[in-house]
PDB file of N, CA and C in Angstrom:
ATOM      1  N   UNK A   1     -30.246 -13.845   4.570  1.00  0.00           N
ATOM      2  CA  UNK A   1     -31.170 -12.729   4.727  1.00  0.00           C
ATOM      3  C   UNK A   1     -30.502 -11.465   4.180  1.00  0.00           C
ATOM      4  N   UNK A   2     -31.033 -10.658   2.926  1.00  0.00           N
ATOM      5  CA  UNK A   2     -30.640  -9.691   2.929  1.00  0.00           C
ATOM      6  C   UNK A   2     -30.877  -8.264   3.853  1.00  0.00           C
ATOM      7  N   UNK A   3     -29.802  -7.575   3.235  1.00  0.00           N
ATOM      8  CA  UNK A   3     -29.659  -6.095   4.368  1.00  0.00           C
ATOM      9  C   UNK A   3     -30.174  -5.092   3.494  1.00  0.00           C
ATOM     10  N   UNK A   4     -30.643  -4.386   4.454  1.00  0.00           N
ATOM     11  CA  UNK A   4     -31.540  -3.308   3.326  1.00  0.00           C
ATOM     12  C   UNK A   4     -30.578  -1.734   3.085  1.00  0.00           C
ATOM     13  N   UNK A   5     -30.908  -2.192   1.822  1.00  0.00           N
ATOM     14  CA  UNK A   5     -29.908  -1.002   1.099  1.00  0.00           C
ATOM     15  C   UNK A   5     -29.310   1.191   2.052  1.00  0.00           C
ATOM     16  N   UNK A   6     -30.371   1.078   2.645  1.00  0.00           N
ATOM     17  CA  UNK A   6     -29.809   1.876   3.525  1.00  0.00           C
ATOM     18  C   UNK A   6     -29.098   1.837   4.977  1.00  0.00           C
ATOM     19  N   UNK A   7     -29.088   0.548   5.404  1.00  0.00           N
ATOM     20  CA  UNK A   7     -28.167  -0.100   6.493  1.00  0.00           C
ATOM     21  C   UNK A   7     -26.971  -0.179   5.363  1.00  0.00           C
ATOM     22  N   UNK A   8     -27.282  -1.220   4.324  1.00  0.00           N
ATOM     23  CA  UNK A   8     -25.026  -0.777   3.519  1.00  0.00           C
ATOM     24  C   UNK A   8     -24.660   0.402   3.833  1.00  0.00           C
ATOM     25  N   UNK A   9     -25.464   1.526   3.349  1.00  0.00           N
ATOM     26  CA  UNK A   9     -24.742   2.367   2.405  1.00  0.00           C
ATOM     27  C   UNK A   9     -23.922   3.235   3.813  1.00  0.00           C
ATOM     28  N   UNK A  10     -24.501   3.054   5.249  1.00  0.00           N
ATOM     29  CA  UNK A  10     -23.912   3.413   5.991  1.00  0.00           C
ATOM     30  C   UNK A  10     -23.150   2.295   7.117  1.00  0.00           C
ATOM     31  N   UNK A  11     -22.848   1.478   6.829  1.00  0.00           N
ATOM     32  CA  UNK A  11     -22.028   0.616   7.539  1.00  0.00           C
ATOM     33  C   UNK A  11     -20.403   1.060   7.390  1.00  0.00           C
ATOM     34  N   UNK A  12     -19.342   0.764   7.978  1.00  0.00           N
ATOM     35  CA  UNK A  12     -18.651   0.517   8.077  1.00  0.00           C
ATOM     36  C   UNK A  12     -17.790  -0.104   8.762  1.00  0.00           C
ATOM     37  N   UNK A  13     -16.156  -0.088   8.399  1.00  0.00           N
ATOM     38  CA  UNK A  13     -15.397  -1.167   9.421  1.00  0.00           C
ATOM     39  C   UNK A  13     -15.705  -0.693  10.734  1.00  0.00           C
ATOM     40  N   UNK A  14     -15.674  -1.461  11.759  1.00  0.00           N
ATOM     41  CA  UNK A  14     -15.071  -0.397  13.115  1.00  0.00           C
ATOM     42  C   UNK A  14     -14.015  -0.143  13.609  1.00  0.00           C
ATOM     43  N   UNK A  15     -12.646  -0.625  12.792  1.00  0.00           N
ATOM     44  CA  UNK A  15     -11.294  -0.642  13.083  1.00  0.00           C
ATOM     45  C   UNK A  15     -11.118   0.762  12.192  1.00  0.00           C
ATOM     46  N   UNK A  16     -10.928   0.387  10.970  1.00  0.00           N
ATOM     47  CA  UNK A  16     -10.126   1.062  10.111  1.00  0.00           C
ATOM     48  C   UNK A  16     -11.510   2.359   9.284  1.00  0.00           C
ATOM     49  N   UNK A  17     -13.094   1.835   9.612  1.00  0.00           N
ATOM     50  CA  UNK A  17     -13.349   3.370   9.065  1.00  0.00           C
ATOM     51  C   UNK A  17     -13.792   3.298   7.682  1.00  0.00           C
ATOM     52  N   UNK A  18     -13.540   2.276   7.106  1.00  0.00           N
ATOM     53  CA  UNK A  18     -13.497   2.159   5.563  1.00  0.00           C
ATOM     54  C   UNK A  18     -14.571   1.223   5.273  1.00  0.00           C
ATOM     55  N   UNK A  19     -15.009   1.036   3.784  1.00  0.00           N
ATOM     56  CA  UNK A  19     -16.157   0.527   3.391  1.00  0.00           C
ATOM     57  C   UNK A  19     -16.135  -1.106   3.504  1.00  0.00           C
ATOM     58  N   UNK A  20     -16.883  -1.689   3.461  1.00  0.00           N
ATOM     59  CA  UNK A  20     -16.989  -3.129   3.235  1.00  0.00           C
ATOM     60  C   UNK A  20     -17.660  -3.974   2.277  1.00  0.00           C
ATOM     61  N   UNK A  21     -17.289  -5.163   1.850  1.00  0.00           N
ATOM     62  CA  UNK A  21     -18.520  -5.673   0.989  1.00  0.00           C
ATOM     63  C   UNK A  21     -19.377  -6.859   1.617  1.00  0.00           C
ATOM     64  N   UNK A  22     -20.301  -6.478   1.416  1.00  0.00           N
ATOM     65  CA  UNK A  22     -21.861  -7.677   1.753  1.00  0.00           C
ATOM     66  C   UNK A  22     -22.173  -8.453   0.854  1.00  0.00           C
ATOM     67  N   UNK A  23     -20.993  -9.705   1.258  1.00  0.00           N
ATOM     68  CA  UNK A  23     -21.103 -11.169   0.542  1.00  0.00           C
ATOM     69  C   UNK A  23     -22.272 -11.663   1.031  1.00  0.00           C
ATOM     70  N   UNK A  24     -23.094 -11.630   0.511  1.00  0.00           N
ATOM     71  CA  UNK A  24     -25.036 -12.266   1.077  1.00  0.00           C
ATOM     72  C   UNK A  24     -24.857 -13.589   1.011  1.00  0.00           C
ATOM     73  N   UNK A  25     -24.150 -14.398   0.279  1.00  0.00           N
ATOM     74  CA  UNK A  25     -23.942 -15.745   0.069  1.00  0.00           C
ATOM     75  C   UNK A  25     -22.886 -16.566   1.428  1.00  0.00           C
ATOM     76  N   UNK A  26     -22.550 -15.811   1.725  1.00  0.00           N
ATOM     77  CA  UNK A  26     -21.530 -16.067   2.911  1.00  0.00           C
ATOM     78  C   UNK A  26     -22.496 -15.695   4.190  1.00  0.00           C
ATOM     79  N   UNK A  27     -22.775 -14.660   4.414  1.00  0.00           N
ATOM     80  CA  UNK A  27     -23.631 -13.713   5.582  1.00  0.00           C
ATOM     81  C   UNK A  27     -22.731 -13.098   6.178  1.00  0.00           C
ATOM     82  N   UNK A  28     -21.437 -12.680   5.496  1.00  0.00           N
ATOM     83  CA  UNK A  28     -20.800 -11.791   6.088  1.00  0.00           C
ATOM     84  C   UNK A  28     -20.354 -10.111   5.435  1.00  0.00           C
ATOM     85  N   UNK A  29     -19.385  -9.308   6.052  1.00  0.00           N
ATOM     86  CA  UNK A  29     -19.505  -8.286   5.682  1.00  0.00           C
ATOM     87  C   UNK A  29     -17.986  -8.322   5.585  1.00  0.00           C
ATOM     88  N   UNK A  30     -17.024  -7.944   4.450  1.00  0.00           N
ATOM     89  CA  UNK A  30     -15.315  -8.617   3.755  1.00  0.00           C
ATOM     90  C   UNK A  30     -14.645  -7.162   4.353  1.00  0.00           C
ATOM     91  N   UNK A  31     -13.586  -7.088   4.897  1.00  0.00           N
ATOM     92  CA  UNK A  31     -12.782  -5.928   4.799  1.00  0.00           C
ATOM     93  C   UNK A  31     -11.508  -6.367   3.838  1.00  0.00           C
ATOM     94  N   UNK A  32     -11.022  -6.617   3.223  1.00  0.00           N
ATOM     95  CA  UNK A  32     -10.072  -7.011   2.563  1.00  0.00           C
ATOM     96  C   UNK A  32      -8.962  -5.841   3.261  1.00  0.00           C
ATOM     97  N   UNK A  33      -8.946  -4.799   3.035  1.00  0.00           N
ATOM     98  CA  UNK A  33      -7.447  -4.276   3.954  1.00  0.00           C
ATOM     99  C   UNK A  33      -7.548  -4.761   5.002  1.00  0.00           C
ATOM    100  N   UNK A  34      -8.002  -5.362   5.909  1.00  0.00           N
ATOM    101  CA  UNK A  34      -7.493  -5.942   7.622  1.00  0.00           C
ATOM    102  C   UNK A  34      -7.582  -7.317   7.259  1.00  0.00           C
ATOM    103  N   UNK A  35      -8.179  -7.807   5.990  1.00  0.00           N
ATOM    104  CA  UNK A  35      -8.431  -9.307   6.060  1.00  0.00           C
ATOM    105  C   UNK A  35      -9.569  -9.821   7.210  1.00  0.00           C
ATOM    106  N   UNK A  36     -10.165  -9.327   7.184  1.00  0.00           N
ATOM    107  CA  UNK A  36     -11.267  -9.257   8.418  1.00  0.00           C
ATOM    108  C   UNK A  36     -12.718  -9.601   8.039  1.00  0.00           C
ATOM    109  N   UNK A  37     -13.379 -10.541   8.337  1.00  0.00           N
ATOM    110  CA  UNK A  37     -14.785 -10.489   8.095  1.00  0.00           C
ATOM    111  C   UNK A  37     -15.414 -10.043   9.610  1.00  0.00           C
ATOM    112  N   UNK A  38     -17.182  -9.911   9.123  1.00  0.00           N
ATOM    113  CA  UNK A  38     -18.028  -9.885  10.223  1.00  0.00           C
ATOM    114  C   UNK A  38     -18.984 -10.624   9.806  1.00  0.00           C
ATOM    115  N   UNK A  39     -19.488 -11.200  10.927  1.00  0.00           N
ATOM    116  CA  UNK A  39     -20.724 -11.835  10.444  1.00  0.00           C
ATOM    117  C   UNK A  39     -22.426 -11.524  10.135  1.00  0.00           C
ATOM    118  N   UNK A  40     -22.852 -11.660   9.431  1.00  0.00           N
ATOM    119  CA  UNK A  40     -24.473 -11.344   9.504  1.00  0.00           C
ATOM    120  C   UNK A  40     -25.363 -12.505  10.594  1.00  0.00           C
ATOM    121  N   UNK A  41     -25.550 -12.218  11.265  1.00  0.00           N
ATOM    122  CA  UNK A  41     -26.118 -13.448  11.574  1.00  0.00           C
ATOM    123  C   UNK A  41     -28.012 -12.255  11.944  1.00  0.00           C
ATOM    124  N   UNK A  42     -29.027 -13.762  11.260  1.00  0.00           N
ATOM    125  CA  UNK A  42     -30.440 -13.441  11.584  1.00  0.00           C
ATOM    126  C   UNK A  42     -30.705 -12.028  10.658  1.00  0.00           C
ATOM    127  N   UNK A  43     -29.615 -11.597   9.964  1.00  0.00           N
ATOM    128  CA  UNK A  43     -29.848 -10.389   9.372  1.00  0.00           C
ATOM    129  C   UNK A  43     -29.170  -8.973  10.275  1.00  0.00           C
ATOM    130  N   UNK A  44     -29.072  -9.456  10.913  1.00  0.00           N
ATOM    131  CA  UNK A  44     -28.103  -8.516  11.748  1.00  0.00           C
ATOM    132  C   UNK A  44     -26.315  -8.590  11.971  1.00  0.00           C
ATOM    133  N   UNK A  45     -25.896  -6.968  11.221  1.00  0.00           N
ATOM    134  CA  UNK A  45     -24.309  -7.354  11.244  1.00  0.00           C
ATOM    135  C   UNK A  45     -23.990  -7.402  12.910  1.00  0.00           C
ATOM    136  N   UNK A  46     -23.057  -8.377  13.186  1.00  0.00           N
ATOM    137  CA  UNK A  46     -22.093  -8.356  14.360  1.00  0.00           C
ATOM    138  C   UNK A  46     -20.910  -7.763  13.967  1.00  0.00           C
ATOM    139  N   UNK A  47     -21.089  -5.857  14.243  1.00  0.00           N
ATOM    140  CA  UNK A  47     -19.538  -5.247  14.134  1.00  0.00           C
ATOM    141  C   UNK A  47     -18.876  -4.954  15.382  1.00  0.00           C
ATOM    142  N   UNK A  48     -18.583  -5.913  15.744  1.00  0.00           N
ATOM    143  CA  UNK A  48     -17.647  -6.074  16.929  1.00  0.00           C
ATOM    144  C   UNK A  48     -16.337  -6.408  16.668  1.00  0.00           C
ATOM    145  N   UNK A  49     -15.259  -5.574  17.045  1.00  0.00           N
ATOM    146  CA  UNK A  49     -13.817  -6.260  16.436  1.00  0.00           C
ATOM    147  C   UNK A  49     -13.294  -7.314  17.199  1.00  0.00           C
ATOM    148  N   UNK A  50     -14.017  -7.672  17.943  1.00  0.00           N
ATOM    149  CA  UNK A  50     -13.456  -8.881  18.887  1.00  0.00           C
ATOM    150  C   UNK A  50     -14.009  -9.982  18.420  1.00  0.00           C
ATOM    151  N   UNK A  51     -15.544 -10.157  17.570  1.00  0.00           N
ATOM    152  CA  UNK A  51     -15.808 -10.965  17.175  1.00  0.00           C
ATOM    153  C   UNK A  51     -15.678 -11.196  15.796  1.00  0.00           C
ATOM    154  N   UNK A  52     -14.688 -10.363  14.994  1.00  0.00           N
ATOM    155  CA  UNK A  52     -14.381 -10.443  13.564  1.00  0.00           C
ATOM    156  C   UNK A  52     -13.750 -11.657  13.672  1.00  0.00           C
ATOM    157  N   UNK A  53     -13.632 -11.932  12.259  1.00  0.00           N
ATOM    158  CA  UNK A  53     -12.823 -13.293  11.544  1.00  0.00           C
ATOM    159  C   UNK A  53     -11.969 -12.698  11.813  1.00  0.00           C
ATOM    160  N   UNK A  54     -10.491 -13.435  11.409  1.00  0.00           N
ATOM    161  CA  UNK A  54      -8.939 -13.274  10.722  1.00  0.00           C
ATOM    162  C   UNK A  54      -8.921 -14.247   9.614  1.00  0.00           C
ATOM    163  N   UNK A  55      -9.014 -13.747   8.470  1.00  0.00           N
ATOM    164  CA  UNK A  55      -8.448 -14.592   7.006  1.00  0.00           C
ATOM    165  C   UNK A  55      -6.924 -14.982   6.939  1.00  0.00           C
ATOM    166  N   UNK A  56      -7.364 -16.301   6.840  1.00  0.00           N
ATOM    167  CA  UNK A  56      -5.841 -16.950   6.033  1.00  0.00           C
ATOM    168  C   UNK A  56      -5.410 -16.704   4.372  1.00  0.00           C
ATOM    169  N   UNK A  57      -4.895 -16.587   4.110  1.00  0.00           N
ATOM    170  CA  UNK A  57      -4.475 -16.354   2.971  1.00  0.00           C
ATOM    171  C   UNK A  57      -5.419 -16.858   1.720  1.00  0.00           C
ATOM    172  N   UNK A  58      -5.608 -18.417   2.193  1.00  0.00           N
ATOM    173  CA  UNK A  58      -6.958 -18.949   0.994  1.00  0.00           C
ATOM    174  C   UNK A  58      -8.429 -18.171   0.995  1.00  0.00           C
ATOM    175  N   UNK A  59      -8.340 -18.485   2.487  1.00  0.00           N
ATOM    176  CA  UNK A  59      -9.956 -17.533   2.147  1.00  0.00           C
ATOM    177  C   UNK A  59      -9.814 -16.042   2.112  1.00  0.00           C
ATOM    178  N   UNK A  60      -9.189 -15.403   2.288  1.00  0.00           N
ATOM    179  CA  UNK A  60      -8.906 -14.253   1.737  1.00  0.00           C
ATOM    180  C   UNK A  60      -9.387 -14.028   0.074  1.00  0.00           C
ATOM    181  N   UNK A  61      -8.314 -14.942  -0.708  1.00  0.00           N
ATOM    182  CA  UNK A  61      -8.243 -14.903  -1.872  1.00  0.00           C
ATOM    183  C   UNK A  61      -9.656 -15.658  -2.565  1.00  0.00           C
ATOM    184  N   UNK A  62     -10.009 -16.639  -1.601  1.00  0.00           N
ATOM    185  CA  UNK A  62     -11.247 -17.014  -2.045  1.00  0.00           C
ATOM    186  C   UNK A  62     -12.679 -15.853  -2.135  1.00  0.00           C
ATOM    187  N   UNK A  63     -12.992 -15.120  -1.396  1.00  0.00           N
ATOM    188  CA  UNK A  63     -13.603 -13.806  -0.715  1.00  0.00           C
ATOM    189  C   UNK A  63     -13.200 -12.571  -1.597  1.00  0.00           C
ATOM    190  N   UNK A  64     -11.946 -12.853  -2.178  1.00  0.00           N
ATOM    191  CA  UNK A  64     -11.901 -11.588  -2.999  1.00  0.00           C
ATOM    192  C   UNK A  64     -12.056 -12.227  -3.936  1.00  0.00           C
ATOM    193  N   UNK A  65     -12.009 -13.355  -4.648  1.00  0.00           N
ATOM    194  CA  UNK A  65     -12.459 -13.812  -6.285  1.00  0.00           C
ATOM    195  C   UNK A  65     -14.219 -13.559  -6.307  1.00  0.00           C
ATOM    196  N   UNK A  66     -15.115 -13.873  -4.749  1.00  0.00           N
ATOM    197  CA  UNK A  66     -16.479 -13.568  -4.663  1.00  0.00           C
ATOM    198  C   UNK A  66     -16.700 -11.842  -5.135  1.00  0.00           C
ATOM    199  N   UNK A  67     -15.762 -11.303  -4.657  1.00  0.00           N
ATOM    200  CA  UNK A  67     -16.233 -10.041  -4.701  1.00  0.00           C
ATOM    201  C   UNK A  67     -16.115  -9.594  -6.292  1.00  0.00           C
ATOM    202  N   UNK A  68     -15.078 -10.159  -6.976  1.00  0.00           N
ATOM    203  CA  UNK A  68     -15.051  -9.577  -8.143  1.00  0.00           C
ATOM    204  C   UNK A  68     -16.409 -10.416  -9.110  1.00  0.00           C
ATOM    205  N   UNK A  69     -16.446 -11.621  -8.703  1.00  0.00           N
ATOM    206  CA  UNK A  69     -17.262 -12.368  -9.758  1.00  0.00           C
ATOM    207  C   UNK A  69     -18.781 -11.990 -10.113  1.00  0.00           C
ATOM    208  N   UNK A  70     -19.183 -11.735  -8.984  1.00  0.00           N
ATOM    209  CA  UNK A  70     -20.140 -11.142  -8.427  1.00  0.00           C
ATOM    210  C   UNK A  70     -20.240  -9.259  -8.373  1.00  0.00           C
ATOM    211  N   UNK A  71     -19.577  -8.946  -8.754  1.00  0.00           N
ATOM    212  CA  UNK A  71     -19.207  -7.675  -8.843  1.00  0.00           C
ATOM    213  C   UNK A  71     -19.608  -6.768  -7.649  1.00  0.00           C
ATOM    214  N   UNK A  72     -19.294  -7.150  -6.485  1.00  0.00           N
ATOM    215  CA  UNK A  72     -20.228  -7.058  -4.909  1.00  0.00           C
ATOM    216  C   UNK A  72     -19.098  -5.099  -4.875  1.00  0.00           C
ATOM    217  N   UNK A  73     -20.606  -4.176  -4.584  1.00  0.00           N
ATOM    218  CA  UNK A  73     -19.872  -3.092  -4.565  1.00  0.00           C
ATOM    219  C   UNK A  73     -19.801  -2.471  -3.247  1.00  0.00           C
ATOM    220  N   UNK A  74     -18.848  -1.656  -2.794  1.00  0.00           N
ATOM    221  CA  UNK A  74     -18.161  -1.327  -1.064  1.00  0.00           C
ATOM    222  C   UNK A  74     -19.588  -0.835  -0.373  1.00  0.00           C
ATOM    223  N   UNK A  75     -19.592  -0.647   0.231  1.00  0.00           N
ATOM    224  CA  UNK A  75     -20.794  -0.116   1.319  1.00  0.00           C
ATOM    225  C   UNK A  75     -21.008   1.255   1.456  1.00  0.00           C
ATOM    226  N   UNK A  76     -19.427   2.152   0.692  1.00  0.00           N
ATOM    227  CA  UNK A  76     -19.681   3.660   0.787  1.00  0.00           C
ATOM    228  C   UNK A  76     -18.951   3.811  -0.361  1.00  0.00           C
ATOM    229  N   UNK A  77     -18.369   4.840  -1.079  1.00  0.00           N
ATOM    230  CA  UNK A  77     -16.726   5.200  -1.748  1.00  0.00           C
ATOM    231  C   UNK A  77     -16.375   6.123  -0.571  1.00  0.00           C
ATOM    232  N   UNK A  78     -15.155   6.163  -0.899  1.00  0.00           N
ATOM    233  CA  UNK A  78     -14.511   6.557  -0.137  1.00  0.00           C
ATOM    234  C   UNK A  78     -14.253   7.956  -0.824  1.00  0.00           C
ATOM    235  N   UNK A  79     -14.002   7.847  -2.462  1.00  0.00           N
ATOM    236  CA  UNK A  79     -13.688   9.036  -2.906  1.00  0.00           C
ATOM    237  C   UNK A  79     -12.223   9.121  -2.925  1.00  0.00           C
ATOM    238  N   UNK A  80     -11.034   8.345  -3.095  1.00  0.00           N
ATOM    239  CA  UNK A  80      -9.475   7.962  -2.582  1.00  0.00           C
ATOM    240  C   UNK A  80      -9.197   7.106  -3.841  1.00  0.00           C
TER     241      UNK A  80
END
């Protein structure tokens, strides 16, 4: 289910503050600095840091080859 373009553009982490990407193919939302996903579930993000992923190293790297291939862009800039 996609998210509608004005829920991205204001999402963010709830740890660190910073933007995320919305892998739609996954249903989740990537932090790559914490290594952290969230999930979409029903179309709705779960940003709860208790219920985030922790990436292992593969899917990490797997999640960031999605983001580039796909050219999936952050949820805000940061402007940094």
């Amino acid at each position: 289910m996609r998210l509608a373009p004005a829920l991205l553009a204001i999402l963010a982490c709830p740890d660190d503050k910073g933007p995320l990407f919305y892998i739609e193919s996954e249903s989740v939302l990537f932090n790559p600095r914490l290594r952290r996903t969230y999930d979409v579930r029903d179309g709705i993000p779960v940003m709860l840091i208790e219920e985030s992923n922790a990436l292992d190293d593969a899917e990490f790297e797997r999640l960031n080859g999605l983001v580039a291939e796909q050219r999936i862009a952050p949820t805000f800039e940061t402007g940094t």
